[in-house]
C-alpha atoms as a PDB file:
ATOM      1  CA  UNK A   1    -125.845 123.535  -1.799  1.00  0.00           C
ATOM      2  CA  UNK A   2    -129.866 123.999  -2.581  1.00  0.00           C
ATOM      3  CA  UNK A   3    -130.695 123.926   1.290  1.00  0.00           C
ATOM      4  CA  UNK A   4    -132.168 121.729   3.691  1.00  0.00           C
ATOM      5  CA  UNK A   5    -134.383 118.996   2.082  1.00  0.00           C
ATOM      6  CA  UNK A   6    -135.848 117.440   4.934  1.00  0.00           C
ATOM      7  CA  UNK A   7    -135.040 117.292   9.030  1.00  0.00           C
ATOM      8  CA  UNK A   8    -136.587 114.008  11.598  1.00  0.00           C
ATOM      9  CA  UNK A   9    -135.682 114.100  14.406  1.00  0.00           C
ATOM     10  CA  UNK A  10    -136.092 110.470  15.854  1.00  0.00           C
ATOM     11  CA  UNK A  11    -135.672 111.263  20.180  1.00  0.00           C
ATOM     12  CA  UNK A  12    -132.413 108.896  20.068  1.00  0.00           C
ATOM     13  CA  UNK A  13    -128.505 109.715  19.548  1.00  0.00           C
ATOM     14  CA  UNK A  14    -127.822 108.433  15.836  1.00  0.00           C
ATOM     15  CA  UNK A  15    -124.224 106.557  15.425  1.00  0.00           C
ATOM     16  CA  UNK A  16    -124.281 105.724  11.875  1.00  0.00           C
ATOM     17  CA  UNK A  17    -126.436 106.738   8.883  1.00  0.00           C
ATOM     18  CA  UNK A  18    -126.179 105.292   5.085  1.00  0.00           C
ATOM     19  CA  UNK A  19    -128.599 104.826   2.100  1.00  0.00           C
ATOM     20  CA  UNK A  20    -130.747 101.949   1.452  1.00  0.00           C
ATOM     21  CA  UNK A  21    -129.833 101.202  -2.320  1.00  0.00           C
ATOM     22  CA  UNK A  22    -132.410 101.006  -5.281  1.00  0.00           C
ATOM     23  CA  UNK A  23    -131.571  97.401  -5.470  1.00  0.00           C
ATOM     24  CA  UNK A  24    -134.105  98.128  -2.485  1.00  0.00           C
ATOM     25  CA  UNK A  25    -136.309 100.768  -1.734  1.00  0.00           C
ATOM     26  CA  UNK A  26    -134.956 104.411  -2.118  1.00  0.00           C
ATOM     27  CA  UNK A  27    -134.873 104.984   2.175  1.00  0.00           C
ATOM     28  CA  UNK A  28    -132.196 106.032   4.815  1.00  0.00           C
ATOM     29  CA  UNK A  29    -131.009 103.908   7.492  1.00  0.00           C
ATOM     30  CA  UNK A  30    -129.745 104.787  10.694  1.00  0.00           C
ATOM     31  CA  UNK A  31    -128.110 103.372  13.594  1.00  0.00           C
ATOM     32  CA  UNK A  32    -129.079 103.920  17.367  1.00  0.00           C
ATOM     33  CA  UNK A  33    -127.344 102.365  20.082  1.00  0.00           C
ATOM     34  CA  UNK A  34    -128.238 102.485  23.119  1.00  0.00           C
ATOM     35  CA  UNK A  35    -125.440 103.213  25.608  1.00  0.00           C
ATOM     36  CA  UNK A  36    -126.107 104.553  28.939  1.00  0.00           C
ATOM     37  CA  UNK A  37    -128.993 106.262  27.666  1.00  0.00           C
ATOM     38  CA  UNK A  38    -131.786 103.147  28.037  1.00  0.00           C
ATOM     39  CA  UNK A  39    -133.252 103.557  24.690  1.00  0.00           C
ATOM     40  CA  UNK A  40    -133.187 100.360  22.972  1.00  0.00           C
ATOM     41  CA  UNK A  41    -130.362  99.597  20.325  1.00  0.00           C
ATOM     42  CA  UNK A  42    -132.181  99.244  17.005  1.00  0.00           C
ATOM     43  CA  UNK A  43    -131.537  99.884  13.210  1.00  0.00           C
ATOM     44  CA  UNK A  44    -133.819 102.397  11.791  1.00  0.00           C
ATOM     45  CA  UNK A  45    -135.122 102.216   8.580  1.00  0.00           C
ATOM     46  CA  UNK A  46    -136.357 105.521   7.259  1.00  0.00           C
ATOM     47  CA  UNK A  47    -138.735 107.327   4.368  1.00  0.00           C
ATOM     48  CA  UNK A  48    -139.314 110.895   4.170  1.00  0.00           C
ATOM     49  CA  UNK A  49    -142.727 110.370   3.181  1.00  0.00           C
ATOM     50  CA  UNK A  50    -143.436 107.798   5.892  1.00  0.00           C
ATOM     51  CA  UNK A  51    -142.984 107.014   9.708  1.00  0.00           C
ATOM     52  CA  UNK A  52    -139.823 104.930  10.329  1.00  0.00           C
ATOM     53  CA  UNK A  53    -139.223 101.682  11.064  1.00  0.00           C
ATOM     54  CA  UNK A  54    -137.280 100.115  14.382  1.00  0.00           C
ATOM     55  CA  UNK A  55    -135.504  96.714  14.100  1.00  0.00           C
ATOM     56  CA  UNK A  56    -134.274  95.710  17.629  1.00  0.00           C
ATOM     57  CA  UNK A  57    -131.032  94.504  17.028  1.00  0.00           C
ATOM     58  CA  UNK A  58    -130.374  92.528  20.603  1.00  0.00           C
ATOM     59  CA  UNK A  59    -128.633  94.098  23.686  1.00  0.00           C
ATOM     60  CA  UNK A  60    -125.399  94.080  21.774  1.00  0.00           C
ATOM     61  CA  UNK A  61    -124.122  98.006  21.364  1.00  0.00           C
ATOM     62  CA  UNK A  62    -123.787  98.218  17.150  1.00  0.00           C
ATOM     63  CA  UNK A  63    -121.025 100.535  16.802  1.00  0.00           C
ATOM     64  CA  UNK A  64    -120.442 100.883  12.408  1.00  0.00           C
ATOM     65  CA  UNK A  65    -122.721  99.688   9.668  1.00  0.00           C
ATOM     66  CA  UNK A  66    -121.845  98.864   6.009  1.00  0.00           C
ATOM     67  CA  UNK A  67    -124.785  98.973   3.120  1.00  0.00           C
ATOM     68  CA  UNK A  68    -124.308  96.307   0.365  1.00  0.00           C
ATOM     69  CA  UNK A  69    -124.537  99.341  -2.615  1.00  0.00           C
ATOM     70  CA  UNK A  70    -126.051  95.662  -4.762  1.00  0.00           C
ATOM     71  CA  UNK A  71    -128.850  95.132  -1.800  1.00  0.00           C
ATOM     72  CA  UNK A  72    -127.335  92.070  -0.193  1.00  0.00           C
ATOM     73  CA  UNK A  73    -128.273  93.611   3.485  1.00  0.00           C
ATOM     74  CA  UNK A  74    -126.150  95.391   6.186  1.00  0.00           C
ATOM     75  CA  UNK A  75    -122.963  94.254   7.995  1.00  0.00           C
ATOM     76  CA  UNK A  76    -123.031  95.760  11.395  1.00  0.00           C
ATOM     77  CA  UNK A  77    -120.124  95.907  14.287  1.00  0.00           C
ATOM     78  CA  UNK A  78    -121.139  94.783  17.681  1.00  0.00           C
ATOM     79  CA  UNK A  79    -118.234  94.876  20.273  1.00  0.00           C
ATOM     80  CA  UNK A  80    -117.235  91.180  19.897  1.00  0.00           C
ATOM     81  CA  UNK A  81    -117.507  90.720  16.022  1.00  0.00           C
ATOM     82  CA  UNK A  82    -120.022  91.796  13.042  1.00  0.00           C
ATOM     83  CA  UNK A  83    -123.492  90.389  12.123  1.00  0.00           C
ATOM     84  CA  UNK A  84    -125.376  90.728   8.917  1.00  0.00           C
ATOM     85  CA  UNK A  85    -128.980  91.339   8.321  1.00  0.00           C
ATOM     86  CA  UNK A  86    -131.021  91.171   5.230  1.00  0.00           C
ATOM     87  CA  UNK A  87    -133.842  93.639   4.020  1.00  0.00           C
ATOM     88  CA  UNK A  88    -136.972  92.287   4.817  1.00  0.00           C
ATOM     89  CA  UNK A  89    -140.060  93.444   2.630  1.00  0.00           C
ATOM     90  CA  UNK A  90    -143.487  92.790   4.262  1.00  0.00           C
ATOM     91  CA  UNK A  91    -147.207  92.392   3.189  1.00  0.00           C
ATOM     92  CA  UNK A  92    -147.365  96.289   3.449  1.00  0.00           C
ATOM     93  CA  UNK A  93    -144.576  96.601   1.291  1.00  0.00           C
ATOM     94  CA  UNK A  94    -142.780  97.864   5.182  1.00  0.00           C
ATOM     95  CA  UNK A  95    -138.925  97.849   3.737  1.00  0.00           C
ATOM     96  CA  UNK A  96    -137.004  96.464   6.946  1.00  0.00           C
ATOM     97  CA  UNK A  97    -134.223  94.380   8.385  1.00  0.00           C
ATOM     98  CA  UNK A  98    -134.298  91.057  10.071  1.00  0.00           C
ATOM     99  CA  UNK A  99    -130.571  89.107  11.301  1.00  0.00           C
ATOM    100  CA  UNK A 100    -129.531  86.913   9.256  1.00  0.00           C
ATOM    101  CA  UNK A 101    -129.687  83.042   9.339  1.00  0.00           C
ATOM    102  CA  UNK A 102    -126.173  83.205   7.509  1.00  0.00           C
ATOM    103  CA  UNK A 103    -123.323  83.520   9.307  1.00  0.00           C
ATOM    104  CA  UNK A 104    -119.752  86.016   8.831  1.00  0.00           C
ATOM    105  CA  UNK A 105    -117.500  83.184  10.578  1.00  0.00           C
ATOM    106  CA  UNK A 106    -114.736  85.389  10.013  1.00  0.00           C
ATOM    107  CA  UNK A 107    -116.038  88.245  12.038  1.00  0.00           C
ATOM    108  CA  UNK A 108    -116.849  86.080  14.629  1.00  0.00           C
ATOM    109  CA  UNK A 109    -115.077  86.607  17.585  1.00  0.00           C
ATOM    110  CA  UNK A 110    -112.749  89.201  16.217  1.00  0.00           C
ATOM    111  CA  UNK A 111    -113.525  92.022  18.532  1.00  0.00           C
ATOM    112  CA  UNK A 112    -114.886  95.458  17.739  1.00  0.00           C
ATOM    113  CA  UNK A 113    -114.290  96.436  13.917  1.00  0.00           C
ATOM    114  CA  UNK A 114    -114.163 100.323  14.460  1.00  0.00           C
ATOM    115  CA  UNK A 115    -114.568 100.880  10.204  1.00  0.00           C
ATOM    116  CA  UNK A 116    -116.576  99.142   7.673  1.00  0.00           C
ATOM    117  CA  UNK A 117    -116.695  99.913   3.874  1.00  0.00           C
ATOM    118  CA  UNK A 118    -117.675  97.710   0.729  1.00  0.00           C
ATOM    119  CA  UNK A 119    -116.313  98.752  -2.564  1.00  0.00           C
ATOM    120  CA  UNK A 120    -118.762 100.608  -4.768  1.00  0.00           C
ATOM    121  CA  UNK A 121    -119.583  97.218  -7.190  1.00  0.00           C
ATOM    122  CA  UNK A 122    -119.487  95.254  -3.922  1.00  0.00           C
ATOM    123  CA  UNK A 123    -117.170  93.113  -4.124  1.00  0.00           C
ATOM    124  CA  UNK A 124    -115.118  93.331  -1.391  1.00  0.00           C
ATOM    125  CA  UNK A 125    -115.573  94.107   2.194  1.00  0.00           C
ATOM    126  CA  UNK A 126    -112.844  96.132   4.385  1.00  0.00           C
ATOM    127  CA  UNK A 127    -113.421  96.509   8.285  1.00  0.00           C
ATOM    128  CA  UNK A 128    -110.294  97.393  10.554  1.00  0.00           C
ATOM    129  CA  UNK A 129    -110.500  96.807  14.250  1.00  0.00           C
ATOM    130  CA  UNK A 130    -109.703  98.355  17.373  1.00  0.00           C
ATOM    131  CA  UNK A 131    -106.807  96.101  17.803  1.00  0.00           C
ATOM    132  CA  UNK A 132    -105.125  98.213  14.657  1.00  0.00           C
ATOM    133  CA  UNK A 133    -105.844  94.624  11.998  1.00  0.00           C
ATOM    134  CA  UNK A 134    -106.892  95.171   8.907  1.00  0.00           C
ATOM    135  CA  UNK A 135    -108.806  92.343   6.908  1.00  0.00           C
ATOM    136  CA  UNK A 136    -110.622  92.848   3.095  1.00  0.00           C
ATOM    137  CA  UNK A 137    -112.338  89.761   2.090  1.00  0.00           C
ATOM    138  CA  UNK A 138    -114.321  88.735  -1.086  1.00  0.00           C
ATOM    139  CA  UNK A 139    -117.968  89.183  -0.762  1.00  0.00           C
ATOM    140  CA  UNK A 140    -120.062  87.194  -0.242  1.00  0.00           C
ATOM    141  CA  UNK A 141    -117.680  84.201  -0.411  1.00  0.00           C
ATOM    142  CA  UNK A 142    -115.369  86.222   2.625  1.00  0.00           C
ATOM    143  CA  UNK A 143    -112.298  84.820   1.044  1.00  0.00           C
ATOM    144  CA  UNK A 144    -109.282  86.511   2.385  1.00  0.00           C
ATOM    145  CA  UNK A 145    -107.881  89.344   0.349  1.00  0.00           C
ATOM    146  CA  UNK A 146    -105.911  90.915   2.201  1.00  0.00           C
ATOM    147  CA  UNK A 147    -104.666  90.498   6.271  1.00  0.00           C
ATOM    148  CA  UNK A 148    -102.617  92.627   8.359  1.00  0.00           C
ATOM    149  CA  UNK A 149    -102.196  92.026  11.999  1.00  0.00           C
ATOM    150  CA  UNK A 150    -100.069  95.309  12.400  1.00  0.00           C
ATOM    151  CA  UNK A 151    -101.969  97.814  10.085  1.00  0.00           C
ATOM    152  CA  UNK A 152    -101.910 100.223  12.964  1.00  0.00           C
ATOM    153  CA  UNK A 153    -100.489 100.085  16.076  1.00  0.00           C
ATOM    154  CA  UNK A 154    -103.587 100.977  17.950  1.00  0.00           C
ATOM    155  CA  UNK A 155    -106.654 100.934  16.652  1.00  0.00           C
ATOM    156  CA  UNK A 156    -108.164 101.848  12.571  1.00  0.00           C
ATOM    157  CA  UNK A 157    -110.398 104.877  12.657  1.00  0.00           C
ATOM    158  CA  UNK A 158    -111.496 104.967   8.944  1.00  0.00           C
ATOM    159  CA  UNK A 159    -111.286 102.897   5.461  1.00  0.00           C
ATOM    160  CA  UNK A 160    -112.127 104.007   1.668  1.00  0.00           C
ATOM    161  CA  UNK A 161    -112.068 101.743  -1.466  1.00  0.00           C
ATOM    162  CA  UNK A 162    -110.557 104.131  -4.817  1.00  0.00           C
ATOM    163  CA  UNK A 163    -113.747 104.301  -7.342  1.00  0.00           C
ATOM    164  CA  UNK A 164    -111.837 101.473  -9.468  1.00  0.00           C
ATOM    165  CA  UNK A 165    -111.624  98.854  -5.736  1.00  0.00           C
ATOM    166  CA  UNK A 166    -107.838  98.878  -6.825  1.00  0.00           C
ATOM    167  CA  UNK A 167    -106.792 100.790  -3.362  1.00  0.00           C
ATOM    168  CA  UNK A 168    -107.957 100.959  -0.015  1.00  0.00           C
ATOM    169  CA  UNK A 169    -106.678 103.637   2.428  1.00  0.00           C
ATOM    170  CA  UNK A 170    -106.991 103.280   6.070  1.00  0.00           C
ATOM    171  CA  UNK A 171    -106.273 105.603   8.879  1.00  0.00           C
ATOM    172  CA  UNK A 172    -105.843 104.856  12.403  1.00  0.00           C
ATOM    173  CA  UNK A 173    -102.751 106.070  15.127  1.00  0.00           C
ATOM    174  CA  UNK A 174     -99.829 107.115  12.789  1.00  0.00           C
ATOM    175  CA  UNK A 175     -99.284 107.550   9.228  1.00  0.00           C
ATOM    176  CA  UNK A 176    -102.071 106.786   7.406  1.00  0.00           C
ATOM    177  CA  UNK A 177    -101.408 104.013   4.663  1.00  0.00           C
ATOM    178  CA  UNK A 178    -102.258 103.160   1.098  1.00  0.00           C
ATOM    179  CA  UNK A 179    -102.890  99.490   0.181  1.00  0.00           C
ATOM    180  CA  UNK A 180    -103.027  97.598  -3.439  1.00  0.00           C
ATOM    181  CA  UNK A 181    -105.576  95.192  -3.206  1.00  0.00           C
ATOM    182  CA  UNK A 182    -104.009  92.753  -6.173  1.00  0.00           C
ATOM    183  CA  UNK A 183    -100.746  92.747  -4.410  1.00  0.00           C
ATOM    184  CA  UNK A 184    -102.373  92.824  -0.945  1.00  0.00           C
ATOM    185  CA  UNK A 185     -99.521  95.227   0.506  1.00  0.00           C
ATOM    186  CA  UNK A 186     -98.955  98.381   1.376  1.00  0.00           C
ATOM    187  CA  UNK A 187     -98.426 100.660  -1.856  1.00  0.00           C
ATOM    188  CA  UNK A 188     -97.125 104.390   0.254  1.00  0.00           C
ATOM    189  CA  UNK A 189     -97.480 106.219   3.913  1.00  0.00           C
ATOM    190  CA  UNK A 190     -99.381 109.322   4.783  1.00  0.00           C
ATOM    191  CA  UNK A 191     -97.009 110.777   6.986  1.00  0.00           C
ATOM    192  CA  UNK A 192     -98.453 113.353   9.684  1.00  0.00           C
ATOM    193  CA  UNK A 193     -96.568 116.609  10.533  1.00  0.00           C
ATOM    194  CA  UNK A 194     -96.253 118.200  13.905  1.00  0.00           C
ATOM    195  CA  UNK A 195     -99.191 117.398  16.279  1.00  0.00           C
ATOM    196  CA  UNK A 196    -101.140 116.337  13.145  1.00  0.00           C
ATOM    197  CA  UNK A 197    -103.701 113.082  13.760  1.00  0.00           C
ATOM    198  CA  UNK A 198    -105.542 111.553  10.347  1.00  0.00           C
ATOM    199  CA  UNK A 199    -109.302 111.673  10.998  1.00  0.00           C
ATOM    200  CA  UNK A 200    -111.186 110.688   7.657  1.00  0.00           C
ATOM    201  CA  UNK A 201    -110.410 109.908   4.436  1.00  0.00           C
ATOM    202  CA  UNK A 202    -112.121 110.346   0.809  1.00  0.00           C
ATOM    203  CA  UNK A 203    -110.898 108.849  -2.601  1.00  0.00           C
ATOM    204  CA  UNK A 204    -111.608 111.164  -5.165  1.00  0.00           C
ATOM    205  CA  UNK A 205    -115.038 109.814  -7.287  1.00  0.00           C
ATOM    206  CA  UNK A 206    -112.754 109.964 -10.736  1.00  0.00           C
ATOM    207  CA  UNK A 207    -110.356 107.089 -11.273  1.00  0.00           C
ATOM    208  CA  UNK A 208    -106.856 109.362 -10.612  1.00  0.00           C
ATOM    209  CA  UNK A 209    -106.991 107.882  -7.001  1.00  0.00           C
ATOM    210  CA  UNK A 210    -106.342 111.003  -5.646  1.00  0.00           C
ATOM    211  CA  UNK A 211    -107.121 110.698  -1.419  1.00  0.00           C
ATOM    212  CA  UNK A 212    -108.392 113.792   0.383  1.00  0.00           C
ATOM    213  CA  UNK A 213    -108.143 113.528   4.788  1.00  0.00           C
ATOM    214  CA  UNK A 214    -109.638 115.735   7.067  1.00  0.00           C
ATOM    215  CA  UNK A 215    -106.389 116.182   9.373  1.00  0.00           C
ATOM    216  CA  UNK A 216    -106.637 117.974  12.278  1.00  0.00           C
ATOM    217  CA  UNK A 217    -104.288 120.426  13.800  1.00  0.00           C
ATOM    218  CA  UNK A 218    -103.408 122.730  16.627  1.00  0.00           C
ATOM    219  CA  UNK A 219    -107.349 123.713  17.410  1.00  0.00           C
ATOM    220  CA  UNK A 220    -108.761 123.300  13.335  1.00  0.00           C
ATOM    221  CA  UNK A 221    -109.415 120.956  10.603  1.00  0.00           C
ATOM    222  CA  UNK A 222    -107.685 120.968   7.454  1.00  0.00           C
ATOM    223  CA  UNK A 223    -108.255 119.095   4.054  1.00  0.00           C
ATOM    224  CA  UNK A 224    -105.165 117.629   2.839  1.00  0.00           C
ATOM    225  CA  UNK A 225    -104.756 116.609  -0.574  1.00  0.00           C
ATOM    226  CA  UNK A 226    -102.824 113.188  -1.612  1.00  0.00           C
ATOM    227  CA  UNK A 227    -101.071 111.607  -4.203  1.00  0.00           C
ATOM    228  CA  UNK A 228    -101.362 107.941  -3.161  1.00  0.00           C
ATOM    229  CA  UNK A 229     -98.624 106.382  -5.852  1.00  0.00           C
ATOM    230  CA  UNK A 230     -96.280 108.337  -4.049  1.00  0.00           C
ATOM    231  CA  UNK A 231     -97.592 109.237  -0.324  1.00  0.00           C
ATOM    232  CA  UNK A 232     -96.544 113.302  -1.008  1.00  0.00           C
ATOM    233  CA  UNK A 233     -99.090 115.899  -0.061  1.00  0.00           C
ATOM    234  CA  UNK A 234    -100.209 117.852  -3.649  1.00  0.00           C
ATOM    235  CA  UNK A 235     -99.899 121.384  -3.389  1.00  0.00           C
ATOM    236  CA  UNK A 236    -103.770 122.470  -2.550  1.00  0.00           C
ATOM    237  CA  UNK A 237    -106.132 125.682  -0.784  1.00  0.00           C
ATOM    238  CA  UNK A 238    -106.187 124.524   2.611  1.00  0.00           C
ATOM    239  CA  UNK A 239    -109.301 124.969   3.975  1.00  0.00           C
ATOM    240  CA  UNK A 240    -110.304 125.477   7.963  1.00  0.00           C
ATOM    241  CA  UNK A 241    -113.688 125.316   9.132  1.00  0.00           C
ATOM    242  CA  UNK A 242    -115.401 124.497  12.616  1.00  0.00           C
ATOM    243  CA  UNK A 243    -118.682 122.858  11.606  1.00  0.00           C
ATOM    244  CA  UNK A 244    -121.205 121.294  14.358  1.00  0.00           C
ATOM    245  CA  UNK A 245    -120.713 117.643  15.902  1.00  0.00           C
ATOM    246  CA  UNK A 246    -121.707 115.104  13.349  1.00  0.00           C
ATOM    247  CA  UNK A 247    -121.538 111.318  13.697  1.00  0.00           C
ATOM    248  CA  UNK A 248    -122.281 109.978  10.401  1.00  0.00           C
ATOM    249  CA  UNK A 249    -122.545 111.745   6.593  1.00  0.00           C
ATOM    250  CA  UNK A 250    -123.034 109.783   3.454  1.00  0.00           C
ATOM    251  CA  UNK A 251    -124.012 110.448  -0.260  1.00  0.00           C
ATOM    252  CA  UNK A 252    -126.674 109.099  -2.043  1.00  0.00           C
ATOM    253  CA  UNK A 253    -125.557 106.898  -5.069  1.00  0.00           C
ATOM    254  CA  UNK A 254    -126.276 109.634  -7.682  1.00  0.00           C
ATOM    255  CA  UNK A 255    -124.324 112.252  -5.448  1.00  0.00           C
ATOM    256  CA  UNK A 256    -126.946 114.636  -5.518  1.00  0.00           C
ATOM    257  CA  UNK A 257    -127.986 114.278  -1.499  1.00  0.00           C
ATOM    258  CA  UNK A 258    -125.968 114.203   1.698  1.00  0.00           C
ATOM    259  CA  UNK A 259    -127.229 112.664   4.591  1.00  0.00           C
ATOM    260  CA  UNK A 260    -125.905 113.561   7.848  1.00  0.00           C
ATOM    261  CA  UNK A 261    -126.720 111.810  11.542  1.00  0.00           C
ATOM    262  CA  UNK A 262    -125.741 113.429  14.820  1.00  0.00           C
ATOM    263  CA  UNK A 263    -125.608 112.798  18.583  1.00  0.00           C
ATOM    264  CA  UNK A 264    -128.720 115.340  18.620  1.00  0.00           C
ATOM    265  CA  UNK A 265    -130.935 112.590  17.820  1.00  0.00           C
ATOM    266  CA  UNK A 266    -131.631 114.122  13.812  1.00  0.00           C
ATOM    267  CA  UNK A 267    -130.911 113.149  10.697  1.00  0.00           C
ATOM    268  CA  UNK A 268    -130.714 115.832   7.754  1.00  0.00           C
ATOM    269  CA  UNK A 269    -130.906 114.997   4.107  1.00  0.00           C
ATOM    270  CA  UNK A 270    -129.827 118.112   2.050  1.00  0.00           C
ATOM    271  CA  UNK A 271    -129.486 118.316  -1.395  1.00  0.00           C
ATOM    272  CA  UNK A 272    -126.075 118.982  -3.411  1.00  0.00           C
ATOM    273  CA  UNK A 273    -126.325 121.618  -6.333  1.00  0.00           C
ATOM    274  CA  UNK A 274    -123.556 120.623  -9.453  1.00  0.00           C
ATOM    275  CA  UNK A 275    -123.030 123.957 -11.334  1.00  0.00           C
ATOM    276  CA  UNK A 276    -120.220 124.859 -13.405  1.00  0.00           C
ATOM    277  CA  UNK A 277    -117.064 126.353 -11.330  1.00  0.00           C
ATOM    278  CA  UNK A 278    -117.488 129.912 -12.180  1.00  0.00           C
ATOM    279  CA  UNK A 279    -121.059 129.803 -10.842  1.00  0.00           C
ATOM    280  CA  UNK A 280    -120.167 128.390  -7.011  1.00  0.00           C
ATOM    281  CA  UNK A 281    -120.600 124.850  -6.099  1.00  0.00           C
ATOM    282  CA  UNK A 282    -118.114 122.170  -7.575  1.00  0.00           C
ATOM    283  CA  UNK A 283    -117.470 118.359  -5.746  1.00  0.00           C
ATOM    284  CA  UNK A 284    -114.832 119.562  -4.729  1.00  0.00           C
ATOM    285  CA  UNK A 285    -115.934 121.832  -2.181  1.00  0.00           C
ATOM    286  CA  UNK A 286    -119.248 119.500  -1.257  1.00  0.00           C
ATOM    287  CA  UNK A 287    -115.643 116.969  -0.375  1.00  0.00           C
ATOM    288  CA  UNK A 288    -114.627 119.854   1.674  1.00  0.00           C
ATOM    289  CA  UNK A 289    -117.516 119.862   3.777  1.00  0.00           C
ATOM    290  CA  UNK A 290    -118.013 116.423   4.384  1.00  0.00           C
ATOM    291  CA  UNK A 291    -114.504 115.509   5.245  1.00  0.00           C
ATOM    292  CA  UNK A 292    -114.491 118.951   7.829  1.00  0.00           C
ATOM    293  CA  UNK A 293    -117.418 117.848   9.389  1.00  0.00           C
ATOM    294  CA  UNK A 294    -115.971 114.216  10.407  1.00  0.00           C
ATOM    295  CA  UNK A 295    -113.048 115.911  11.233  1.00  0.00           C
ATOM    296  CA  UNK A 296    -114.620 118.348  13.937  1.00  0.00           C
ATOM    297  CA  UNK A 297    -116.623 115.584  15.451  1.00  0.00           C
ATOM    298  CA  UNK A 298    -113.510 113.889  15.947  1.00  0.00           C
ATOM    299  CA  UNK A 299    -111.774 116.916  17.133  1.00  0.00           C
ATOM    300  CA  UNK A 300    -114.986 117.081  19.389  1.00  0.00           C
ATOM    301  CA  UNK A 301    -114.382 114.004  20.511  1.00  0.00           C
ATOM    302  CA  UNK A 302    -110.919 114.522  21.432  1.00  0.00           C
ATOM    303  CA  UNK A 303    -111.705 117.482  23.398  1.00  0.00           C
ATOM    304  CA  UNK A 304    -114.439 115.819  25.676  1.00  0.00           C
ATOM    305  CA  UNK A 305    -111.911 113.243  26.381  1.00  0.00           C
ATOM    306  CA  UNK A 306    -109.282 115.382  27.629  1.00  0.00           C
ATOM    307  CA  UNK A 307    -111.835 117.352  29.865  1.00  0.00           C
ATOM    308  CA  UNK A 308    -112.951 113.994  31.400  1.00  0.00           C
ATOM    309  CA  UNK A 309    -109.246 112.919  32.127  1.00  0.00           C
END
């Protein structure tokens, strides 16, 4: 990794951070909610050569956002369904978001969707709710893919699309599972091991739909590496790491920047060096970080909870 590219801090804990695509305006966006802190909830649009931009998104809490990667807006989670709003380009060539006049019926009314991912052509949308359902719907028609009232039997934590949209992993209490989208069922199981508990999960960016997860065990984090045909664990390094509290990481489309948003109230955009394996840096590991840094905020989580209790 080259470093730190650039640091804002904007005063306010961030919950979610994406990019804006080039269909767009090359920006960041990032989510503030406004808890019991009294700052306003409001979706931040953000340039690194430029001050950023609030939208006020109502005294709803937002809770995930998912980025259209063709430019078609942002689907956000508010605790009784999801909303979308459009970018909004003014007479100062401002890039920002305003709700939008159309509505998601199907997300109305559904409760809090706790994960929110479109496929990387945009195609489809995934969100999985607190209530452990899964939907996946066409976009933008939302015709039903795929519905399962009994995905999980709590809640679903986190969802990928495989780089082809064929698969679609979720995790949430349990095993994590492995869905084919044509066939709308569930392809395989990630089974968990000892006091083990799924935390994030990462297709691999090739087309072998290989899955990594950021499990966490005992008092660490490990990277566990999948075959998703058949649900066995591939013989792999496994690496343990205890990285600081992060609430949001995301790469750019070209996979050369990470952006990471954290209960801090800062946002970090650092840049990812590709180099050949025998000179350091390979996906692979950048995969490593990202999924150990979910999985210590998680772990994080879990540990603040049990203090409280």
């Amino acid at each position: 990794m080259g470093g730190e590219l650039t640091r804002q801090n904007y005063g306010v804990p961030l919950y979610g951070a994406g990019w804006v695509p080039s269909a767009a305006i090359p920006s960041e966006i990032y989510e503030n909610r406004e808890g019991h802190s009294g700052v306003p909830n409001a979706l931040v649009v953000a340039n690194t050569d430029s001050e950023p931009l609030l939208s006020p998104i109502s005294l709803e809490l937002p809770y995930r956002i998912a980025i259209h990667p063709g430019g078609e807006g942002v689907v956000c989670s508010f605790p009784k369904g999801c909303r979308l709003f459009e970018w909004d380009q003014g007479d100062d060539h401002a890039l920002n978001l305003r709700s939008s006049e159309r509505p998601l019926e199907q997300l109305e009314d559904v409760g809090q969707q706790l994960a929110l991912t479109f496929n990387n052509d945009g195609t489809l949308l995934a969100v999985g709710g607190e209530d452990g359902k899964l939907k996946v719907f066409k976009w933008p028609s939302m015709e039903s893919v795929l519905s399962n009232e009994t995905a999980h039997s709590k809640r679903v934590k986190d969802l990928n699309f495989s780089a082809d949209g064929k698969f679609l992993v979720s995790l949430g209490s349990g095993p994590g599972r492995v869905w084919d989208i044509k066939q709308s069922t569930s392809l395989a199981s990630l089974p968990l091991q000892g006091d083990e508990v799924h935390a994030f999960c990462r297709f691999s960016c090739s087309t072998d739909q290989v899955l990594y997860t950021a499990t966490m065990r005992g008092k660490g984090c490990s990277v566990v590496k999948w075959d998703t045909n058949s649900g066995r664990r591939i013989p792999s390094t496994i690496v343990k790491a205890h990285i600081a509290l992060a609430t949001s990481l995301d790469f750019s489309s070209d996979s050369r920047l990470l952006l990471s948003a954290s209960m801090d109230s800062s946002a970090r955009i650092i840049p990812i060096s590709y180099k050949e394996r025998r000179s350091g840096m390979s996906l692979w590991i950048v995969l490593v970080i990202l999924l150990l840094a979910v999985g210590a905020y998680y772990f994080k989580v879990a540990q603040l909870n049990r203090s409280q209790s």
